[in-house]
Protein backbone atom coordinates (compact mmCIF):
# COMPACT_ATOMS: atom_id res chain seq x y z
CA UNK A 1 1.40 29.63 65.14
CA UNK A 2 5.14 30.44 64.26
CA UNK A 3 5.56 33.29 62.18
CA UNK A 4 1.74 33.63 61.04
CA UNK A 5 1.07 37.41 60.97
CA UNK A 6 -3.21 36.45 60.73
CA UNK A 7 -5.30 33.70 61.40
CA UNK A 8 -8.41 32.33 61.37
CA UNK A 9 -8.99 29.64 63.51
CA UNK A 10 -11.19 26.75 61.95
CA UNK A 11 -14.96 27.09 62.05
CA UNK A 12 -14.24 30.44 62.90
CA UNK A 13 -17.15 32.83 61.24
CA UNK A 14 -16.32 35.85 63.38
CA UNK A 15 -13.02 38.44 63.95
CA UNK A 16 -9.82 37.41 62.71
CA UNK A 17 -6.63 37.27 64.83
CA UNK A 18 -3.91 39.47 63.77
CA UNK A 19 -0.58 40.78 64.71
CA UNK A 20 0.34 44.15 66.00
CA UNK A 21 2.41 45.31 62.96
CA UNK A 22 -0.68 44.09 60.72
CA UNK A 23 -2.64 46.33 62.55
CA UNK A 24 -0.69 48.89 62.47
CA UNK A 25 -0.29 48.99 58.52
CA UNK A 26 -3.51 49.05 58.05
CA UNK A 27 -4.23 51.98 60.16
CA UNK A 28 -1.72 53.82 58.25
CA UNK A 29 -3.08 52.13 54.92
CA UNK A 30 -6.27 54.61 56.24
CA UNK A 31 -8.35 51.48 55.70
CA UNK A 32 -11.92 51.92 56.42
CA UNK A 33 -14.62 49.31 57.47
CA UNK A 34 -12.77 48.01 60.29
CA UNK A 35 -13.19 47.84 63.66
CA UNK A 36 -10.06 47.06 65.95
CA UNK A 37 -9.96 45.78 69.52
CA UNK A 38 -7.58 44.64 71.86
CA UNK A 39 -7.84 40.99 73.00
């Protein structure tokens, strides 16, 4: 995926991948409405 920070894999209706520092920012952001997990 090089330097992709999310993705969505085709055909994919459910979570979307994304990087640790993407993560991160939005927890900072104080974004509500999501729900995080580990992989």
């Amino acid at each position: 995926m090089g330097d992709l920070s999310i993705c969505r894999p085709w055909g994919w209706t459910g979570a979307i991948i994304l990087t640790e520092r993407i993560k991160l920012a939005m927890e900072r952001a104080g974004m509500t409405g999501l729900r995080l997990r580990e992989a």
